[in-house]
C-alpha atoms as a PDB file:
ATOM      1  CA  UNK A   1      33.199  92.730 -23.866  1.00  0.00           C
ATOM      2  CA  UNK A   2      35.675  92.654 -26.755  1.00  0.00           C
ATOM      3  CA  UNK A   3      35.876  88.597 -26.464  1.00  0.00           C
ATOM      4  CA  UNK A   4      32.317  88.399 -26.480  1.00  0.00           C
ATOM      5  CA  UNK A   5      31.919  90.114 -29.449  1.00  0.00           C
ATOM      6  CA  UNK A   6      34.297  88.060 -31.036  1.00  0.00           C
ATOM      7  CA  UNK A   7      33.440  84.987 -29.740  1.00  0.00           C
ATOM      8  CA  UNK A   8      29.582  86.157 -31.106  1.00  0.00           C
ATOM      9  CA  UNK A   9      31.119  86.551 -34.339  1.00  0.00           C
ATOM     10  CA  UNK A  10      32.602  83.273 -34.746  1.00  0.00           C
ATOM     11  CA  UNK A  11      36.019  84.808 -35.521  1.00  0.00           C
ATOM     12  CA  UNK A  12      38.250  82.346 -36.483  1.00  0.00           C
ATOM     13  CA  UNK A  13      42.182  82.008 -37.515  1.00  0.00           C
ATOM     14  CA  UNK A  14      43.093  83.438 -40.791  1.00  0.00           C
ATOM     15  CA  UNK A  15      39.272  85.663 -41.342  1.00  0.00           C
ATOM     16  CA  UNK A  16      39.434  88.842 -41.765  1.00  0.00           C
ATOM     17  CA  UNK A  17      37.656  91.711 -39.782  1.00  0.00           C
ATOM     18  CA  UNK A  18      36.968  94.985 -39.263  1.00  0.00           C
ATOM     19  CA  UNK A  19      36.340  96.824 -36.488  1.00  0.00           C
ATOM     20  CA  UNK A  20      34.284 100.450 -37.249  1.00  0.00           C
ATOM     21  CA  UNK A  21      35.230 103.132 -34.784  1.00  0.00           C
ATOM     22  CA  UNK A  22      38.245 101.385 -33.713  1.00  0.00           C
ATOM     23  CA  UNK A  23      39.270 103.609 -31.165  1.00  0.00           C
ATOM     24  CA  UNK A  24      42.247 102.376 -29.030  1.00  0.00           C
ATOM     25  CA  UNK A  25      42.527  99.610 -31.436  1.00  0.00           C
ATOM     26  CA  UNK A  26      41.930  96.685 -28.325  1.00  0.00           C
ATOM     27  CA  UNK A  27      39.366  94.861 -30.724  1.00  0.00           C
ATOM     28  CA  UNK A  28      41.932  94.865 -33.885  1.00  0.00           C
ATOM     29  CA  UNK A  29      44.474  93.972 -31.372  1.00  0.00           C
ATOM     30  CA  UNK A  30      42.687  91.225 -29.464  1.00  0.00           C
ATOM     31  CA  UNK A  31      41.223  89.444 -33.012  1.00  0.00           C
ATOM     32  CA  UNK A  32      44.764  89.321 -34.156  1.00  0.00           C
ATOM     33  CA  UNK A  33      46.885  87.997 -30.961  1.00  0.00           C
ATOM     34  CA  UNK A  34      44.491  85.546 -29.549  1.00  0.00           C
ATOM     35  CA  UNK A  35      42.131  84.789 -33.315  1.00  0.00           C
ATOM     36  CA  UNK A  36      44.865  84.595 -35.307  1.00  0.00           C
ATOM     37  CA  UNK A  37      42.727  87.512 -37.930  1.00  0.00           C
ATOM     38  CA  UNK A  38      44.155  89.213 -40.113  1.00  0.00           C
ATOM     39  CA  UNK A  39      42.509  92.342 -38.602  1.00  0.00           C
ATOM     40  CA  UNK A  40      41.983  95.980 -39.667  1.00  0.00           C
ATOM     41  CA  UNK A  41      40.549  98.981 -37.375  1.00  0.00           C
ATOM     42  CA  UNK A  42      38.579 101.881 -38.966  1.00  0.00           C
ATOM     43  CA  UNK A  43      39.378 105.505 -37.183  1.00  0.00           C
ATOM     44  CA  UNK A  44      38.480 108.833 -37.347  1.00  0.00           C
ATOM     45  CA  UNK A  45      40.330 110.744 -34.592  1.00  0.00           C
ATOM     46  CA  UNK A  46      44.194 110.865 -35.903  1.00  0.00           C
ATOM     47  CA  UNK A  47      45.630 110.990 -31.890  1.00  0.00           C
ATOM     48  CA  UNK A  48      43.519 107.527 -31.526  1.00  0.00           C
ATOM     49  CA  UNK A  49      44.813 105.944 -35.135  1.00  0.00           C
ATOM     50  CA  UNK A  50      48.471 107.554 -33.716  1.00  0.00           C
ATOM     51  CA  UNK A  51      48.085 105.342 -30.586  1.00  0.00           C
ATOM     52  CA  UNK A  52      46.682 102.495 -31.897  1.00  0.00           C
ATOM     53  CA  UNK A  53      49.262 102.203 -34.916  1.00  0.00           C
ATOM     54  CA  UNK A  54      52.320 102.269 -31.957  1.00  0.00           C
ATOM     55  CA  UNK A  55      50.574  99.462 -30.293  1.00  0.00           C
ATOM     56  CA  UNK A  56      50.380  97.465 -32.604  1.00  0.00           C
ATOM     57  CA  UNK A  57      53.921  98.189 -33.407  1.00  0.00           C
ATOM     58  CA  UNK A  58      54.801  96.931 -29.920  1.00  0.00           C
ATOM     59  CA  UNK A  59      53.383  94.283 -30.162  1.00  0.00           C
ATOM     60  CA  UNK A  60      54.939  92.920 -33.383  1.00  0.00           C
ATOM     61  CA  UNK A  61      51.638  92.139 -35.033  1.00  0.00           C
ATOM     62  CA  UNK A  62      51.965  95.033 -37.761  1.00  0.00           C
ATOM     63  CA  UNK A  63      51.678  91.989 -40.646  1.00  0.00           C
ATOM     64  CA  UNK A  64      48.253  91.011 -39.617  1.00  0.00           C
ATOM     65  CA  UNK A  65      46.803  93.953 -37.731  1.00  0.00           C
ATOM     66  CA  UNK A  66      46.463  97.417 -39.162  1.00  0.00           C
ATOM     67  CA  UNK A  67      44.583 101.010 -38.531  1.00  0.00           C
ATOM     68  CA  UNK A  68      43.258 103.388 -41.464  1.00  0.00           C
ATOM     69  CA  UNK A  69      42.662 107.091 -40.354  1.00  0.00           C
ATOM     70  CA  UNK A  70      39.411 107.554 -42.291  1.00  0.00           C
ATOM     71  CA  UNK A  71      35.805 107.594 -42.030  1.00  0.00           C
ATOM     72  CA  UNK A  72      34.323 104.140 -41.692  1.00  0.00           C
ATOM     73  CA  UNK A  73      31.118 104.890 -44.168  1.00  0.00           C
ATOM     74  CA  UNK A  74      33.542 105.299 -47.042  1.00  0.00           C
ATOM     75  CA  UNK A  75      35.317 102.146 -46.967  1.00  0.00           C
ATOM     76  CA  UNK A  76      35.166  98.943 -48.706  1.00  0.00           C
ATOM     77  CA  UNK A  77      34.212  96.172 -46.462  1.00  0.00           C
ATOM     78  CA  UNK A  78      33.683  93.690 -49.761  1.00  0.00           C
ATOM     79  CA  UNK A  79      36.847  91.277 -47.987  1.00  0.00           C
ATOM     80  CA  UNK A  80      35.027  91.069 -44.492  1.00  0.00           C
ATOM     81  CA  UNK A  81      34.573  87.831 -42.849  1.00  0.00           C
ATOM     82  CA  UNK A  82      33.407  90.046 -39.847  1.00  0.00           C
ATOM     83  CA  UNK A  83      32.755  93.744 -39.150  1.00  0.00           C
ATOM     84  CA  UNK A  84      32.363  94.902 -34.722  1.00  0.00           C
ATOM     85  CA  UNK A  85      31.284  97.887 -34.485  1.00  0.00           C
ATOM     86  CA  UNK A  86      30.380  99.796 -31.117  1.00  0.00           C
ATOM     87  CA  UNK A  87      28.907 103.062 -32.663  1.00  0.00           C
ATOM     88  CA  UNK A  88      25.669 105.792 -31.910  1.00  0.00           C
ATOM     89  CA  UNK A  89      22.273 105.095 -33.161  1.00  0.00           C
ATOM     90  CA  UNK A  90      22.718 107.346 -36.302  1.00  0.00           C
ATOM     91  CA  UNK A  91      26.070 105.831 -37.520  1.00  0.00           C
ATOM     92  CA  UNK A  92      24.451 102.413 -37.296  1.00  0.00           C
ATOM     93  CA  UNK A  93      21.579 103.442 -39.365  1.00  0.00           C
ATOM     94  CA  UNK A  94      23.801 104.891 -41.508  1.00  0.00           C
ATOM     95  CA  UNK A  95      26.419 101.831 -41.737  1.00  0.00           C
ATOM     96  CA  UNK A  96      23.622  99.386 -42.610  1.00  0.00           C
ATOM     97  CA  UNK A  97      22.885  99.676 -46.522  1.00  0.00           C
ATOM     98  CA  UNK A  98      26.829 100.417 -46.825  1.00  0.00           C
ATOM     99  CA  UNK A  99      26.947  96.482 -45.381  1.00  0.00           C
ATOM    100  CA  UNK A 100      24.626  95.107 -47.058  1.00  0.00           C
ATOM    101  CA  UNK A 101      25.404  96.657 -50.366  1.00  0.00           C
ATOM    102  CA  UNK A 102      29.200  95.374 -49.829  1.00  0.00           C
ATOM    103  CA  UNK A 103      29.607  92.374 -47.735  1.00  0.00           C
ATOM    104  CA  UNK A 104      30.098  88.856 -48.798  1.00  0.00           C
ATOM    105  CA  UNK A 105      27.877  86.069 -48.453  1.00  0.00           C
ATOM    106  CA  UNK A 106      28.304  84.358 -45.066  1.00  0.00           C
ATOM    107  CA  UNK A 107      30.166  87.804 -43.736  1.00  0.00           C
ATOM    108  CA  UNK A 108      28.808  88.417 -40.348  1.00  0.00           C
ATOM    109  CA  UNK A 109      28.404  91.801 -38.521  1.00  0.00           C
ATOM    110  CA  UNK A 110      28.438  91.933 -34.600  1.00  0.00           C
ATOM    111  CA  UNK A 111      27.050  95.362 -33.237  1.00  0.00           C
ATOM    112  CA  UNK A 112      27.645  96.461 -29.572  1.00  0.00           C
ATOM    113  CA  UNK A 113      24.279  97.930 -27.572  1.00  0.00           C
ATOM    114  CA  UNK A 114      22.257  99.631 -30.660  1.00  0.00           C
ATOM    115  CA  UNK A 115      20.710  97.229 -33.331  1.00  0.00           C
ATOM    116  CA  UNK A 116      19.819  98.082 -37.173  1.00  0.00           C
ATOM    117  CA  UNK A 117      16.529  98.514 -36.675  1.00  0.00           C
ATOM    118  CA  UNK A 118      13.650  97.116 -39.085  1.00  0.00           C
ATOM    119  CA  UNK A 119      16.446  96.651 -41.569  1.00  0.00           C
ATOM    120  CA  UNK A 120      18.306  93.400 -40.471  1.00  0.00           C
ATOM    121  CA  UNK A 121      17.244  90.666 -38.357  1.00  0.00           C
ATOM    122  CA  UNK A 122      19.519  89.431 -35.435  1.00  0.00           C
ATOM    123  CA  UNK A 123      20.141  85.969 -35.924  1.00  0.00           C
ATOM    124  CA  UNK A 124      21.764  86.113 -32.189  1.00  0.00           C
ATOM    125  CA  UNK A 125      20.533  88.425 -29.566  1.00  0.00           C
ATOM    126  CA  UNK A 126      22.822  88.389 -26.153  1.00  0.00           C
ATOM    127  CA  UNK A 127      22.216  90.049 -22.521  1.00  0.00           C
ATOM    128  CA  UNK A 128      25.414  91.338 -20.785  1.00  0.00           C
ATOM    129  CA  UNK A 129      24.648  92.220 -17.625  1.00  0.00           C
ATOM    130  CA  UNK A 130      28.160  93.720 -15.442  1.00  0.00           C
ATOM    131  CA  UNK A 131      28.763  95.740 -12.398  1.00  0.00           C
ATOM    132  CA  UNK A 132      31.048  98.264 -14.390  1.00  0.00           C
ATOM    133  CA  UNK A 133      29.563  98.440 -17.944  1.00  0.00           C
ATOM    134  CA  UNK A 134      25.506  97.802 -16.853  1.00  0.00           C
ATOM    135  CA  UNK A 135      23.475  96.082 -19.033  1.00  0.00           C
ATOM    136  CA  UNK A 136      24.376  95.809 -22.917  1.00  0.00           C
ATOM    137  CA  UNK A 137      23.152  94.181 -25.778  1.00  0.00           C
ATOM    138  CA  UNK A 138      24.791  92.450 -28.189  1.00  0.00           C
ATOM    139  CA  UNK A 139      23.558  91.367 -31.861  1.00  0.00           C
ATOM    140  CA  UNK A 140      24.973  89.010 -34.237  1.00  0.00           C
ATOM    141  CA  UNK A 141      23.930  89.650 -38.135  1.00  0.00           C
ATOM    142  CA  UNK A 142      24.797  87.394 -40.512  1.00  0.00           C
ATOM    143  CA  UNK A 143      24.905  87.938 -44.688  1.00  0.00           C
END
């Protein structure tokens, strides 16, 4: 799923992206080793930012790949190439005019399984359909 979403997002070397809700940090990580982004994750829960941070530590990619412990609707997203985000209904609704107030033109936004609604149009739509995860729904925004 996390290649999808990137691949979706037409991530390429050298953009830079954000990942909302970051978790575990595997999207941050993933952009960065195998994109070549300079990539930064978004995360509330402080064990989660703990783990992800030693990670990427691990892994050497601390120049390029970063968490902040924080709360992803008060950040500035203004330097986004492209924003993943895997979040509830609500946050989405509540992420939107953040996005579209901040991002550049030509940013795009990939959102895992819940859309934006009325207030964005999907330029992409896309089906996943796996044993494990079910079906999910992808949707590529673009600025």
């Amino acid at each position: 799923m996390v290649d999808l979403m990137l691949q979706l997002g037409g991530l390429q070397p050298g953009e830079r992206m954000f990942d909302l809700g970051s978790g575990d940090g595997r999207i941050v990580i993933r952009a960065t080793q195998q994109y070549g982004a300079d990539a930064t994750g978004i995360e509330l829960d402080p064990d989660l930012v703990r783990q992800s941070r030693a990670r990427i530590e691990e892994l050497g990619l601390s120049e390029r790949a970063r968490i902040v412990e924080g709360d992803f609707l008060h950040q500035n997203y203004a330097a986004a190439d492209l924003v993943t985000l895997y979040l509830t209904p609500s946050a989405v609704s509540e992420l939107s005019p953040i996005l579209q107030g901040q991002l550049k033109p030509g940013a795009r936004v990939v959102v895992n399984s819940f859309d934006f609604g009325e207030l964005w149009t999907p330029s992409e739509e896309m089906t996943i359909t796996d044993i494990r995860i079910g079906r999910r729904m992808l949707y590529l925004y673009r600025r």
